[in-house]
PDB file of N, CA and C in Angstrom:
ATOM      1  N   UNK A   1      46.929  12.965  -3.127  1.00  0.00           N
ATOM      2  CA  UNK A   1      45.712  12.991  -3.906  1.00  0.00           C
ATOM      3  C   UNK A   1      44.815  11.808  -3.532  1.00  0.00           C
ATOM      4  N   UNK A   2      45.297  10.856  -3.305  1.00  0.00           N
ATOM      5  CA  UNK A   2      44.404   9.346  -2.669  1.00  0.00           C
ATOM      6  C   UNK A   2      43.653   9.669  -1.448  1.00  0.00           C
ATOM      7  N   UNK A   3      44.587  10.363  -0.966  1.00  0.00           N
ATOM      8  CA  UNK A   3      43.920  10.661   0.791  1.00  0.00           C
ATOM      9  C   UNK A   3      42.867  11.662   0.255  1.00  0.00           C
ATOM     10  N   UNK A   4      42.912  12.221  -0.543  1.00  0.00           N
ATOM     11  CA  UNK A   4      42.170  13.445  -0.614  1.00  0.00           C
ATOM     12  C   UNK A   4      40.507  12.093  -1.229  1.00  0.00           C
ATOM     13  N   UNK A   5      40.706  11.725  -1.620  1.00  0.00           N
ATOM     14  CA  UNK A   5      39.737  10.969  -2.766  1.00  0.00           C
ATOM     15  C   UNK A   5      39.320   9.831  -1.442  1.00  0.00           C
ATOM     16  N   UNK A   6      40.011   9.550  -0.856  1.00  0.00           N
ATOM     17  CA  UNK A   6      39.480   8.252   0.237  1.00  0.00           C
ATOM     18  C   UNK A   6      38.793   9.165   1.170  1.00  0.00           C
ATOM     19  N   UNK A   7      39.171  10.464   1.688  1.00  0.00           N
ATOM     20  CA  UNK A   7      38.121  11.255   2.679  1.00  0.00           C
ATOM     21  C   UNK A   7      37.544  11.671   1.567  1.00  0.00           C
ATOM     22  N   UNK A   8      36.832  11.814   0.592  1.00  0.00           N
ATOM     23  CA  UNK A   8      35.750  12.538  -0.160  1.00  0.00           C
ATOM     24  C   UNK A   8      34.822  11.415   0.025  1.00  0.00           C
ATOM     25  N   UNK A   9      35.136  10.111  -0.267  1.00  0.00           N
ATOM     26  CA  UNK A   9      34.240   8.650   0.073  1.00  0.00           C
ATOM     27  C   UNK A   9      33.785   8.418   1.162  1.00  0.00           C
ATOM     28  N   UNK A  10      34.886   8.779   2.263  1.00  0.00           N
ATOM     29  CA  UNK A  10      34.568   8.697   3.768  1.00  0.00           C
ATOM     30  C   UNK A  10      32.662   9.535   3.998  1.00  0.00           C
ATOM     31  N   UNK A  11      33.442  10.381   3.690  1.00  0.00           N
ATOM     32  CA  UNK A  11      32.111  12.193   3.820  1.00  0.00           C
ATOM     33  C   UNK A  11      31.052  11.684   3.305  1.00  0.00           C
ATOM     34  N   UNK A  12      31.242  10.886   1.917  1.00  0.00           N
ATOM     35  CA  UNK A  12      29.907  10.741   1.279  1.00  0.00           C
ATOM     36  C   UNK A  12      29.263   9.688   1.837  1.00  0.00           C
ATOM     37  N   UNK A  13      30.218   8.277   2.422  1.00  0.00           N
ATOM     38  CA  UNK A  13      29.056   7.365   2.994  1.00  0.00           C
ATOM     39  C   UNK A  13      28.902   7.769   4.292  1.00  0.00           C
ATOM     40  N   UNK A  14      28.941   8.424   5.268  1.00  0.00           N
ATOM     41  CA  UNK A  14      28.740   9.191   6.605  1.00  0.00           C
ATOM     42  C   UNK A  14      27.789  10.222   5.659  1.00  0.00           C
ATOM     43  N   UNK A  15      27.621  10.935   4.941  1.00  0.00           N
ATOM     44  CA  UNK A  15      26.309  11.519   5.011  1.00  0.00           C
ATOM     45  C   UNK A  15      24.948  10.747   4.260  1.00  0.00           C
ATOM     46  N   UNK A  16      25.483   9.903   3.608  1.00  0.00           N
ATOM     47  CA  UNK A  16      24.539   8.949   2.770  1.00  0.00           C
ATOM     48  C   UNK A  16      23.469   7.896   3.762  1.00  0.00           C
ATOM     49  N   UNK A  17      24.628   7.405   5.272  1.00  0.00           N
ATOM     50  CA  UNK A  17      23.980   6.984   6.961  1.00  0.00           C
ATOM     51  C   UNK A  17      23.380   7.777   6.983  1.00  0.00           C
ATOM     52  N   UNK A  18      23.836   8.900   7.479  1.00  0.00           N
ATOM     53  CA  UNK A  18      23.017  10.290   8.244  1.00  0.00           C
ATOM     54  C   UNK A  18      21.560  11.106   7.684  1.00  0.00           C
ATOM     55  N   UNK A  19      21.326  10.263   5.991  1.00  0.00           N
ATOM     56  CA  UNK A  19      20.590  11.174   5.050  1.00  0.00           C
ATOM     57  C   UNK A  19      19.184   9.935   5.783  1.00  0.00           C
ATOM     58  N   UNK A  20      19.819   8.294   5.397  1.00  0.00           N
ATOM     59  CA  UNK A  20      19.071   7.699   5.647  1.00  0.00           C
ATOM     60  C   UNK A  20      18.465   7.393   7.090  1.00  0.00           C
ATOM     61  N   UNK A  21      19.089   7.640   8.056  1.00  0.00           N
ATOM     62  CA  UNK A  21      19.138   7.690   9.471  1.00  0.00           C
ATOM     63  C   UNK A  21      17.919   9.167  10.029  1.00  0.00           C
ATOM     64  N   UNK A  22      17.947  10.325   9.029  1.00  0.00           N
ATOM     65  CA  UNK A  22      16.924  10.973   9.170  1.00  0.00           C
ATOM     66  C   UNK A  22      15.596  10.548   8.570  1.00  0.00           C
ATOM     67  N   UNK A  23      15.636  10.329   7.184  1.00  0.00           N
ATOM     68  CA  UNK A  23      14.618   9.686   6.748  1.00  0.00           C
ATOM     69  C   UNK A  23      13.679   8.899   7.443  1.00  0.00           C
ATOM     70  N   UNK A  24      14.407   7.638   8.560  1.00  0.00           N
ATOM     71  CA  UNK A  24      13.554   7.005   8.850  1.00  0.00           C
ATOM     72  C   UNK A  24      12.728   7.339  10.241  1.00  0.00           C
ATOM     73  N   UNK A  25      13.674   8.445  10.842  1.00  0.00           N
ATOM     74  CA  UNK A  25      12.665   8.985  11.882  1.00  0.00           C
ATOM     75  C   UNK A  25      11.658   9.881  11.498  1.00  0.00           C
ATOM     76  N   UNK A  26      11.931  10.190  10.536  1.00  0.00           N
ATOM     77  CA  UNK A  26      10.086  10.803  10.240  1.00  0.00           C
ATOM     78  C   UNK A  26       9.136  10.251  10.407  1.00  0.00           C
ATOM     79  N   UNK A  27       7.916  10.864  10.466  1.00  0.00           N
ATOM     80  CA  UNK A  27       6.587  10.275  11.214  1.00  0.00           C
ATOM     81  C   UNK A  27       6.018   9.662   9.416  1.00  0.00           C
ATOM     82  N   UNK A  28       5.780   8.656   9.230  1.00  0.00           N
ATOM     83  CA  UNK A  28       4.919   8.139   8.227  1.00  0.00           C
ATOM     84  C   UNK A  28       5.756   7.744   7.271  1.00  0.00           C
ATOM     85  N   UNK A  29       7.275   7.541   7.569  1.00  0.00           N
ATOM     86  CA  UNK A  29       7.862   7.090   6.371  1.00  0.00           C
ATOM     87  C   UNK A  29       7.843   5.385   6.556  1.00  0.00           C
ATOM     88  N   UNK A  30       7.484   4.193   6.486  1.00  0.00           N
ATOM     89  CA  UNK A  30       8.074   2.992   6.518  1.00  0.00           C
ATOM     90  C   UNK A  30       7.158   2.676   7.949  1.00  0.00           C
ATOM     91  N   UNK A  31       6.336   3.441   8.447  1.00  0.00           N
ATOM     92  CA  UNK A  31       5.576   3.000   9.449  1.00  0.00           C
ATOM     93  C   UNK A  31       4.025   3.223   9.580  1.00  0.00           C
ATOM     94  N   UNK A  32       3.631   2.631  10.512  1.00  0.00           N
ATOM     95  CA  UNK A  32       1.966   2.711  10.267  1.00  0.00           C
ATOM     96  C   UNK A  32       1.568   4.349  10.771  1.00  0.00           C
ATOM     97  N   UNK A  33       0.746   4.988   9.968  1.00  0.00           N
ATOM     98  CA  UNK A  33       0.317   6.443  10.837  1.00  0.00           C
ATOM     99  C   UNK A  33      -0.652   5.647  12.136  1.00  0.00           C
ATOM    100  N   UNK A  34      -0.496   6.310  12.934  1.00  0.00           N
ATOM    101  CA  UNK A  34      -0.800   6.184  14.523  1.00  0.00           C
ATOM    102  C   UNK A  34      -2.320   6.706  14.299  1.00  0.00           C
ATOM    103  N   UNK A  35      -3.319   5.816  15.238  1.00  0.00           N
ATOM    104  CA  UNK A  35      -4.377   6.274  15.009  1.00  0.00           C
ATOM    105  C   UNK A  35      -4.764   7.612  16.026  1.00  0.00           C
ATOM    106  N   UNK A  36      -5.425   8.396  15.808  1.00  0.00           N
ATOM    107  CA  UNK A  36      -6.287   9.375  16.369  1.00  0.00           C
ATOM    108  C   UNK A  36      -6.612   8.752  17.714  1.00  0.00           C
ATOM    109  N   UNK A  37      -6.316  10.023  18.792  1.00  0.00           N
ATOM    110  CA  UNK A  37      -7.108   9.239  20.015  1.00  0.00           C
ATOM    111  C   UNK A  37      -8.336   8.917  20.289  1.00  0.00           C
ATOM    112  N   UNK A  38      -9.070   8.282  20.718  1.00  0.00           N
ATOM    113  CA  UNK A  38     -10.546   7.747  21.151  1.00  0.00           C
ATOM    114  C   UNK A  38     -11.043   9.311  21.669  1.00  0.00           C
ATOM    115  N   UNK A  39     -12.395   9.645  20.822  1.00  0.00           N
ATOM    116  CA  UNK A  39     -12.680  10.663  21.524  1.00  0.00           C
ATOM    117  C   UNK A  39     -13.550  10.350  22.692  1.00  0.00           C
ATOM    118  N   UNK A  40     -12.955  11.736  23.727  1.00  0.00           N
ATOM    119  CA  UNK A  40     -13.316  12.031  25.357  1.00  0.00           C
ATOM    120  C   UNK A  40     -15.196  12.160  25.291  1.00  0.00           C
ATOM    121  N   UNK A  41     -15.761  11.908  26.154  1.00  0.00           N
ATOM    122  CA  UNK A  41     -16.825  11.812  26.578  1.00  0.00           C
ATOM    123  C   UNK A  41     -16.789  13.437  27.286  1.00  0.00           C
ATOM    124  N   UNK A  42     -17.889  14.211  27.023  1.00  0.00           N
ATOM    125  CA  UNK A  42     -18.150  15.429  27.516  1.00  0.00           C
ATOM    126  C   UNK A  42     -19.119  16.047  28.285  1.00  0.00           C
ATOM    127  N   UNK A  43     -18.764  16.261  29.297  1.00  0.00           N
ATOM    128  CA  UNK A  43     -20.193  16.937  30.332  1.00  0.00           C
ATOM    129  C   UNK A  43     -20.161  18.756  29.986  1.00  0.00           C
ATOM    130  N   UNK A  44     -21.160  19.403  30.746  1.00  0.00           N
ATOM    131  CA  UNK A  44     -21.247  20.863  30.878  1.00  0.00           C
ATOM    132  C   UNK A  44     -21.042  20.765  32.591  1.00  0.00           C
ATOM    133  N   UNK A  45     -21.126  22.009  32.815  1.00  0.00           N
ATOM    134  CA  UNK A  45     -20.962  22.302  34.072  1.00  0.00           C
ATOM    135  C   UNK A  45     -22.423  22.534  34.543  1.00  0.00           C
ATOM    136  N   UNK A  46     -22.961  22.192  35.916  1.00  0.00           N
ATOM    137  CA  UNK A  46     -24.011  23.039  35.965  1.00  0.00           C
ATOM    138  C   UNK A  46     -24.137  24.131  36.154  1.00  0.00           C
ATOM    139  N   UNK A  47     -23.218  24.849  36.772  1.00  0.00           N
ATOM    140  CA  UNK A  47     -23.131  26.216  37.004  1.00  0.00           C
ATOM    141  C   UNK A  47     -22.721  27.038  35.830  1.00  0.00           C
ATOM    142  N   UNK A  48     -21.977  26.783  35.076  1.00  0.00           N
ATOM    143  CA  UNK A  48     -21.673  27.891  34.125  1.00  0.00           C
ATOM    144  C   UNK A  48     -22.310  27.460  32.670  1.00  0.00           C
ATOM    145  N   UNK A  49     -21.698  26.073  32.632  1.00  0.00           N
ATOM    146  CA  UNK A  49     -22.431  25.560  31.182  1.00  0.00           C
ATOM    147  C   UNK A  49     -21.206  25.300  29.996  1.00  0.00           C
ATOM    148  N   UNK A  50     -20.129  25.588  30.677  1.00  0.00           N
ATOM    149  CA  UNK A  50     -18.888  25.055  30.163  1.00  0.00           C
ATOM    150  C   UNK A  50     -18.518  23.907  30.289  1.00  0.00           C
ATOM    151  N   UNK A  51     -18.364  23.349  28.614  1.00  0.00           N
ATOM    152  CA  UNK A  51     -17.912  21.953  28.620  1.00  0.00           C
ATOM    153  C   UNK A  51     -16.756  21.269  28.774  1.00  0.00           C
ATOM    154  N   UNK A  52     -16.652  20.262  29.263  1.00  0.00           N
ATOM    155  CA  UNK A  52     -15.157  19.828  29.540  1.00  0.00           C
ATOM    156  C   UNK A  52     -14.971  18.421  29.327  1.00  0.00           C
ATOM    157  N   UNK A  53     -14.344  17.630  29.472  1.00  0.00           N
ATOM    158  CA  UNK A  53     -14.309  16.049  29.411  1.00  0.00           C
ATOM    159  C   UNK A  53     -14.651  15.513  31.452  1.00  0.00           C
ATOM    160  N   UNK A  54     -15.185  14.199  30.866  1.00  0.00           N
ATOM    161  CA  UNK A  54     -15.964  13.889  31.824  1.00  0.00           C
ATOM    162  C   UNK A  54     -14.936  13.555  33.102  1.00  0.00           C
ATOM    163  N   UNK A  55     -13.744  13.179  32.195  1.00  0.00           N
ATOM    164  CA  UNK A  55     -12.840  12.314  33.392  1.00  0.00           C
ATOM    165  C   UNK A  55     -12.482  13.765  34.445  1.00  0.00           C
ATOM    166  N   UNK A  56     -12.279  15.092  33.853  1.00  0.00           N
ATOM    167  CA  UNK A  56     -12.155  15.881  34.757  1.00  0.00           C
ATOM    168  C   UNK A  56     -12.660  16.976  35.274  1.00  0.00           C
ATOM    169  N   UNK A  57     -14.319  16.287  34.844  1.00  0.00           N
ATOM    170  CA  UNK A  57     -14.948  17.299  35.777  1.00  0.00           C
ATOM    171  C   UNK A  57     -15.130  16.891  37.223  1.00  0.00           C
ATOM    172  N   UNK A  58     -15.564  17.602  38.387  1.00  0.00           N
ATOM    173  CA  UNK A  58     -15.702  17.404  39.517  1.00  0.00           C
ATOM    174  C   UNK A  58     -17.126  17.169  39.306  1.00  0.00           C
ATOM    175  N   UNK A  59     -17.598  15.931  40.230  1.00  0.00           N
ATOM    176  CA  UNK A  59     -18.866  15.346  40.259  1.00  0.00           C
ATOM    177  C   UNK A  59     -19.230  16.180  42.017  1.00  0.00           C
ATOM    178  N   UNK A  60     -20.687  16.457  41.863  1.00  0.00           N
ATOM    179  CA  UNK A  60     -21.402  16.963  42.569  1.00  0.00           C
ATOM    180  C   UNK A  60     -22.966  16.350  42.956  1.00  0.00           C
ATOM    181  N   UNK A  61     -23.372  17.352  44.421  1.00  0.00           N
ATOM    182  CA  UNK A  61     -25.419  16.852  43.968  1.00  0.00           C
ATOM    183  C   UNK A  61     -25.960  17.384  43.107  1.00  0.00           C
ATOM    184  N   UNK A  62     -25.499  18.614  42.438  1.00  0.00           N
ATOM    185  CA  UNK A  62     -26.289  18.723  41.293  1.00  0.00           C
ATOM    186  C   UNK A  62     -25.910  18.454  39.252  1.00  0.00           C
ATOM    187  N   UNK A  63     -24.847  17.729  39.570  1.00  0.00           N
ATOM    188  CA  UNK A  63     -24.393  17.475  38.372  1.00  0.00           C
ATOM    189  C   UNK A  63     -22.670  17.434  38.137  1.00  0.00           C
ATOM    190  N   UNK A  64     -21.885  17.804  37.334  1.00  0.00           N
ATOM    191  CA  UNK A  64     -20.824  17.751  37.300  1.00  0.00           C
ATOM    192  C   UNK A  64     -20.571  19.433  37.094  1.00  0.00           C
ATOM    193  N   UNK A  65     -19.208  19.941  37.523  1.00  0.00           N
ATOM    194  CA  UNK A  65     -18.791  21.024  37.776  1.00  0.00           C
ATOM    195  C   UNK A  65     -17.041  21.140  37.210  1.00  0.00           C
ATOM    196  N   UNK A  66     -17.273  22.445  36.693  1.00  0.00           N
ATOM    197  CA  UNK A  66     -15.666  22.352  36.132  1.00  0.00           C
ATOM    198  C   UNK A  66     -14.467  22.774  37.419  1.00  0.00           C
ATOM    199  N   UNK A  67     -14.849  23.424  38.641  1.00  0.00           N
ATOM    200  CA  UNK A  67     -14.142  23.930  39.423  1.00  0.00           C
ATOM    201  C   UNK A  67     -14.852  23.710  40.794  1.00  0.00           C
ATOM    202  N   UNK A  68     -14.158  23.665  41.943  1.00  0.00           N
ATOM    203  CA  UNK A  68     -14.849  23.600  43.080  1.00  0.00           C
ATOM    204  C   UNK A  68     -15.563  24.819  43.480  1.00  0.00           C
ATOM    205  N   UNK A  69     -15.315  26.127  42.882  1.00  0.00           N
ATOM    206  CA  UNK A  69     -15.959  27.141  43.130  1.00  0.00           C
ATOM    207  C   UNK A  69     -17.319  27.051  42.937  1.00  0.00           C
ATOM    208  N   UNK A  70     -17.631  26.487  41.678  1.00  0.00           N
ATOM    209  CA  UNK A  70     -18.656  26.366  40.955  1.00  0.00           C
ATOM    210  C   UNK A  70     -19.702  25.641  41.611  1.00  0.00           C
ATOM    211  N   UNK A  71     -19.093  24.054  41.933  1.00  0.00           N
ATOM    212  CA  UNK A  71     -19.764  23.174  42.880  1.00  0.00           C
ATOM    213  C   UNK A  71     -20.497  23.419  44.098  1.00  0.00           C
ATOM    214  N   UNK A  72     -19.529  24.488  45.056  1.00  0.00           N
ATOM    215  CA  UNK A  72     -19.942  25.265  46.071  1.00  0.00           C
ATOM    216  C   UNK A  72     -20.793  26.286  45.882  1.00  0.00           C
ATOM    217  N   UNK A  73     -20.920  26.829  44.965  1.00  0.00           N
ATOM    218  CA  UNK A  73     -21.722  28.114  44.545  1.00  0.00           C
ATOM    219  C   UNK A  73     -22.954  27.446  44.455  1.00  0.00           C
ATOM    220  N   UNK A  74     -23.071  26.299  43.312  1.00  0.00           N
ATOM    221  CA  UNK A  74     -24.468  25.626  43.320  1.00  0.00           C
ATOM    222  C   UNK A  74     -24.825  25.047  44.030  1.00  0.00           C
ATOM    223  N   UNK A  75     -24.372  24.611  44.774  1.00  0.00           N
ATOM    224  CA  UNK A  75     -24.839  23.319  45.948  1.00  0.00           C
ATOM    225  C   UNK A  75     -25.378  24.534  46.997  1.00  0.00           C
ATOM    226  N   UNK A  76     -24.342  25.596  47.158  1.00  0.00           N
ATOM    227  CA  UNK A  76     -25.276  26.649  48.328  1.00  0.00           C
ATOM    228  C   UNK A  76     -26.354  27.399  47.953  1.00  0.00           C
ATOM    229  N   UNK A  77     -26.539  27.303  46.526  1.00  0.00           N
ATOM    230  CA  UNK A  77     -27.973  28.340  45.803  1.00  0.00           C
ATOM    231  C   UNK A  77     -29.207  27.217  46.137  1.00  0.00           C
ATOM    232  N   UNK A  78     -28.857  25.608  45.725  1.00  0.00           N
ATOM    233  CA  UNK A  78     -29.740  24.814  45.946  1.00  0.00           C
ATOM    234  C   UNK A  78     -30.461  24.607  47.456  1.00  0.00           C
ATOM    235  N   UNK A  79     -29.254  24.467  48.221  1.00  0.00           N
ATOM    236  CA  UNK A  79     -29.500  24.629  49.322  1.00  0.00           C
ATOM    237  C   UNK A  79     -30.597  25.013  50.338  1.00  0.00           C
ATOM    238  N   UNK A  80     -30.721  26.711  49.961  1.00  0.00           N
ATOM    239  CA  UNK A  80     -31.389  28.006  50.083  1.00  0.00           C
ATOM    240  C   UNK A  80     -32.657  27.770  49.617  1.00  0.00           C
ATOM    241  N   UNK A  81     -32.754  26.661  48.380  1.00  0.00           N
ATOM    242  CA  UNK A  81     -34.504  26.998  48.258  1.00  0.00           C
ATOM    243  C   UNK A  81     -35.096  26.045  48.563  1.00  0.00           C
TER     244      UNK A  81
END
């Protein structure tokens, strides 16, 4: 009956760790909430007019472009006139 009563204690402080051991990996318990990222700076495309962030649009002669297709398409329409 002791053994039985010393593993019932065992169980309870191993889940009483384990209760608190989850607790503290949650996001916002005992820690600062994380700020929001810096918002991205945004261009359009010249060719289509779809917006994107600046760091990855492709820069061109006539502006910034979301794809090289695009770039090539306008740069050869400009071209022409």
């Amino acid at each position: 009956m002791k053994y039985l009563l010393l593993l019932a204690l065992l169980a309870f402080v191993f889940f009483m760790i384990g209760a608190r051991r989850g607790r503290r990996d949650e996001p916002g318990q005992g820690d600062r909430p994380q700020r929001p990222a810096a918002p991205k700076t945004m261009v359009s495309c010249a060719e289509c007019g779809m917006h994107l962030p600046a760091d990855e649009a492709l820069p061109g002669k006539g502006g910034a472009f979301c794809g090289a297709e695009h770039r090539k398409r306008f740069e050869a329409r400009q071209g022409q006139a």
